[in-house]
N, C-alpha and C. Protein backbone atom coordinates (compact mmCIF):
# COMPACT_ATOMS: atom_id res chain seq x y z
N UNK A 1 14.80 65.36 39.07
CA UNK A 1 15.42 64.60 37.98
C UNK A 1 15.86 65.57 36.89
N UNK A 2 16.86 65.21 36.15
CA UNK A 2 17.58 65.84 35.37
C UNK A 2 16.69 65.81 33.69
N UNK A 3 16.75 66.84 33.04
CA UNK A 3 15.87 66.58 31.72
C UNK A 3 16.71 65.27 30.84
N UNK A 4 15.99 64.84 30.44
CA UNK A 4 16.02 63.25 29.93
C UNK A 4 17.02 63.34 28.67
N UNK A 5 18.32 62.62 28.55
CA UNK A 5 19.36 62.76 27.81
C UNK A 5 20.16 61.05 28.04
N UNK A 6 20.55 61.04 26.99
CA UNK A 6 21.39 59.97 27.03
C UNK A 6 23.19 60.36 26.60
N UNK A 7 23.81 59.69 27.42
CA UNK A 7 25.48 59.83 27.33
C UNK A 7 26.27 59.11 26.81
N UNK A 8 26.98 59.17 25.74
CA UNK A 8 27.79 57.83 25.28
C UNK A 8 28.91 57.67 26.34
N UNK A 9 29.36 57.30 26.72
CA UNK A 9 30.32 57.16 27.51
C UNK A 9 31.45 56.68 27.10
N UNK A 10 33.04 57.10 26.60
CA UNK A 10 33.97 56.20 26.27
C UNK A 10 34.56 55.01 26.44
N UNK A 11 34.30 54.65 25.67
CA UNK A 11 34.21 52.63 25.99
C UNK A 11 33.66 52.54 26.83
N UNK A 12 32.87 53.01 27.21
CA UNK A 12 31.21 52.30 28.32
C UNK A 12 30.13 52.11 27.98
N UNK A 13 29.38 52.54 29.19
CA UNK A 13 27.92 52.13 28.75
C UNK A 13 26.95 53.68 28.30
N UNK A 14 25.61 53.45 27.52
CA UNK A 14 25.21 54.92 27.70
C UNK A 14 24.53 55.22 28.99
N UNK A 15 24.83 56.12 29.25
CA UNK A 15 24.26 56.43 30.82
C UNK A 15 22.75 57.64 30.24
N UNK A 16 21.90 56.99 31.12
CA UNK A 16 20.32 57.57 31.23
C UNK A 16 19.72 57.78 32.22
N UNK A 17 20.02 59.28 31.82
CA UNK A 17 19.15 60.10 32.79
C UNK A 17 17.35 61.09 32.23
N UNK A 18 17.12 60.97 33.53
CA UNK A 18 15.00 61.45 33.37
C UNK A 18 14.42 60.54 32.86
N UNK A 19 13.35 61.10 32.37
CA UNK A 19 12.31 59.90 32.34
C UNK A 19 12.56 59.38 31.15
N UNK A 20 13.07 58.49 30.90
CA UNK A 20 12.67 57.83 29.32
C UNK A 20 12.56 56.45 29.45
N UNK A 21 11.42 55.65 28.82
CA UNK A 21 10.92 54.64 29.12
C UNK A 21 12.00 53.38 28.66
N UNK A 22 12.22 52.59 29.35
CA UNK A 22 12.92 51.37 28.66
C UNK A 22 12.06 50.24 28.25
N UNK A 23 12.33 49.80 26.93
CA UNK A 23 11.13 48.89 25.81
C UNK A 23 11.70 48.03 25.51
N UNK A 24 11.05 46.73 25.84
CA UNK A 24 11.42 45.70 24.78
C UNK A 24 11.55 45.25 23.73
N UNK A 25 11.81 44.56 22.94
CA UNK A 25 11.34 44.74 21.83
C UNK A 25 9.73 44.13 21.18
N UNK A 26 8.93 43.88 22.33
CA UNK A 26 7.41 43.18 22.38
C UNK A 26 6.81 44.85 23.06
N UNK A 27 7.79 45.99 22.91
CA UNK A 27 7.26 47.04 24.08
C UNK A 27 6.80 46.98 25.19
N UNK A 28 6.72 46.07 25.98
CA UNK A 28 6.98 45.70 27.32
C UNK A 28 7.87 46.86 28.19
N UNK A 29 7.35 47.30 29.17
CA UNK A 29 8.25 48.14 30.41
C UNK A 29 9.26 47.24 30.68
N UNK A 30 10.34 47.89 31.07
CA UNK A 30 11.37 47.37 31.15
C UNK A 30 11.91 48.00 32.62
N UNK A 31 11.72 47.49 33.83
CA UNK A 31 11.76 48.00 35.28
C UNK A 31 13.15 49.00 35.22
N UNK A 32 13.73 50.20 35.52
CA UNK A 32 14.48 50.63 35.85
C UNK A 32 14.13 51.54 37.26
N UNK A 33 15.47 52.12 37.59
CA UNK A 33 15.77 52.57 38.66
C UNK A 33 14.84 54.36 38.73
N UNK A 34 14.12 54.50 40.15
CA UNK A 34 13.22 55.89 39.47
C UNK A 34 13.70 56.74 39.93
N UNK A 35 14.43 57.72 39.94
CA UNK A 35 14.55 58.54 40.29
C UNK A 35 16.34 59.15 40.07
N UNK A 36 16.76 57.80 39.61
CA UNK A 36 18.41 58.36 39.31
C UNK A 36 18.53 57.41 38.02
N UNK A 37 20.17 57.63 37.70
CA UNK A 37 20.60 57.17 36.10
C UNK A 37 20.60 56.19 36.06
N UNK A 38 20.61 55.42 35.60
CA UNK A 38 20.99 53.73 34.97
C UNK A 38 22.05 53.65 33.67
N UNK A 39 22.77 52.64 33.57
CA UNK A 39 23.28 52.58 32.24
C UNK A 39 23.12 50.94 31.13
N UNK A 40 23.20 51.71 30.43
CA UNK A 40 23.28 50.59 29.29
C UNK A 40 24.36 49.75 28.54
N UNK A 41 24.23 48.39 28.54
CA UNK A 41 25.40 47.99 28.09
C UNK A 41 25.70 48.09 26.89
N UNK A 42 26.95 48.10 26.09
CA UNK A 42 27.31 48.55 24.74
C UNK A 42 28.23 47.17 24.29
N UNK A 43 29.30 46.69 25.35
CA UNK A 43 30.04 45.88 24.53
C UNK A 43 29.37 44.69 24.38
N UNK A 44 28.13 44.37 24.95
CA UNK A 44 27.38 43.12 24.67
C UNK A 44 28.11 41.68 25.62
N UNK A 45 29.12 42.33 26.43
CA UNK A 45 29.01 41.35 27.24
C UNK A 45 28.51 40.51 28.51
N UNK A 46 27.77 42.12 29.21
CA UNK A 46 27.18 41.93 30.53
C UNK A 46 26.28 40.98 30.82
N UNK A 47 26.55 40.74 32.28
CA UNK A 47 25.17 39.72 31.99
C UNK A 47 24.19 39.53 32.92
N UNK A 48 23.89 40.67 32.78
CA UNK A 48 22.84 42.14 33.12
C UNK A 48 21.91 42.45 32.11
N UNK A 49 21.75 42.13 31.34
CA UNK A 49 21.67 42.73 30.09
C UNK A 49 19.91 43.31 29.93
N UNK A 50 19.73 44.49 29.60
CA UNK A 50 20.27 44.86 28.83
C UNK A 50 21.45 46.09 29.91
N UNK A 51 21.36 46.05 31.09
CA UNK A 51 22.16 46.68 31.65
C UNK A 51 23.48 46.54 31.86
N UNK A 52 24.34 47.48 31.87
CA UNK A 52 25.92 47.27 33.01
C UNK A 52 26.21 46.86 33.03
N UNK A 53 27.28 45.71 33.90
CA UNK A 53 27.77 45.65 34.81
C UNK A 53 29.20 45.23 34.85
N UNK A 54 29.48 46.39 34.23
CA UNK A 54 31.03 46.90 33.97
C UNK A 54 32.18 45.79 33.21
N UNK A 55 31.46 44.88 32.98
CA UNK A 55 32.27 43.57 31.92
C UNK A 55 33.51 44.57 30.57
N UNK A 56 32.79 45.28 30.51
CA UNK A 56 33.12 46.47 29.20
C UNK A 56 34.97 46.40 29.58
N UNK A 57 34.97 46.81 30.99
CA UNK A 57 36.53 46.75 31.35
C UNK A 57 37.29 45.62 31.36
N UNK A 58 36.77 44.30 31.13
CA UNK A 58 37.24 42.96 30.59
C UNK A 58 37.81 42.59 29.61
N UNK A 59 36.66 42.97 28.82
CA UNK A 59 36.97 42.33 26.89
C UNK A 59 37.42 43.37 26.26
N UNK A 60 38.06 44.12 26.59
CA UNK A 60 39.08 45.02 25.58
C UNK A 60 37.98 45.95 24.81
N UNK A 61 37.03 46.08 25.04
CA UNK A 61 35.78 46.75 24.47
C UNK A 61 36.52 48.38 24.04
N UNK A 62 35.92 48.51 22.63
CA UNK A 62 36.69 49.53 21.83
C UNK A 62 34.94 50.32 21.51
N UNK A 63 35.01 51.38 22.30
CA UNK A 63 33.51 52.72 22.40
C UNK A 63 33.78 53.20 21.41
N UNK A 64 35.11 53.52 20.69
CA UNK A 64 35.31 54.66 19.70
C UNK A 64 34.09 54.85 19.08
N UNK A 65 33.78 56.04 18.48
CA UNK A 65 32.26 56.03 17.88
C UNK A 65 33.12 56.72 16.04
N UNK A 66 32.34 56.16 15.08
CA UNK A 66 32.43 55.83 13.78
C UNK A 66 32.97 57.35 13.47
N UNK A 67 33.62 57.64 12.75
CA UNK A 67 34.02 58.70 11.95
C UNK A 67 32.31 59.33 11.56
N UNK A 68 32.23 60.81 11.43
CA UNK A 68 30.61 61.27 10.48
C UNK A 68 31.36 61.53 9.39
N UNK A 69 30.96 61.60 8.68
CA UNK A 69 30.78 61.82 7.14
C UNK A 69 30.23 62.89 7.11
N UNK A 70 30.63 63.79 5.86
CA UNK A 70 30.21 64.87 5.53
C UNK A 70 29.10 64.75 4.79
C-alpha cells in the first residue's frame, strides 16, 4: 500500500489511498476497500454516499478549489 494521502481530483471525488480510517460522525468504522483506493464523493450527489459513484459527471459539478489568500 501506498503511504496514506488524499487527492483532490478535478471536479471529482478525493481519492484515498493507505491506511486512513473512515469515521462517522458517531466515530463508527466506516467499511472500506483494504488494500486499494476508494474515493469520496464531493458534489453531494451520489448515492453511495459517502462514496462515488461518478454522479459528479451529471450535475455539472464545478471541483474548482477556492482562490488562497495571502
Amino acid at each position: 500500500m501506498t503511504d496514506p494521502r488524499i487527492t483532490i481530483r478535478g471536479n471529482g471525488p478525493l481519492k484515498i489511498d493507505g491506511d486512513i480510517p473512515l469515521l462517522d460522525h458517531e466515530e463508527n468504522i466506516i467499511p472500506t476497500p483494504e488494500g486499494r483506493s476508494y474515493f469520496l464523493c464531493r458534489c453531494g450527489v451520489s448515492t453511495k454516499k459517502p462514496f462515488c459513484d461518478g454522479s459528479h459527471r451529471d450535475c455539472e459539478f464545478d471541483g474548482a478549489l477556492a482562490p488562497q489568500e495571502d
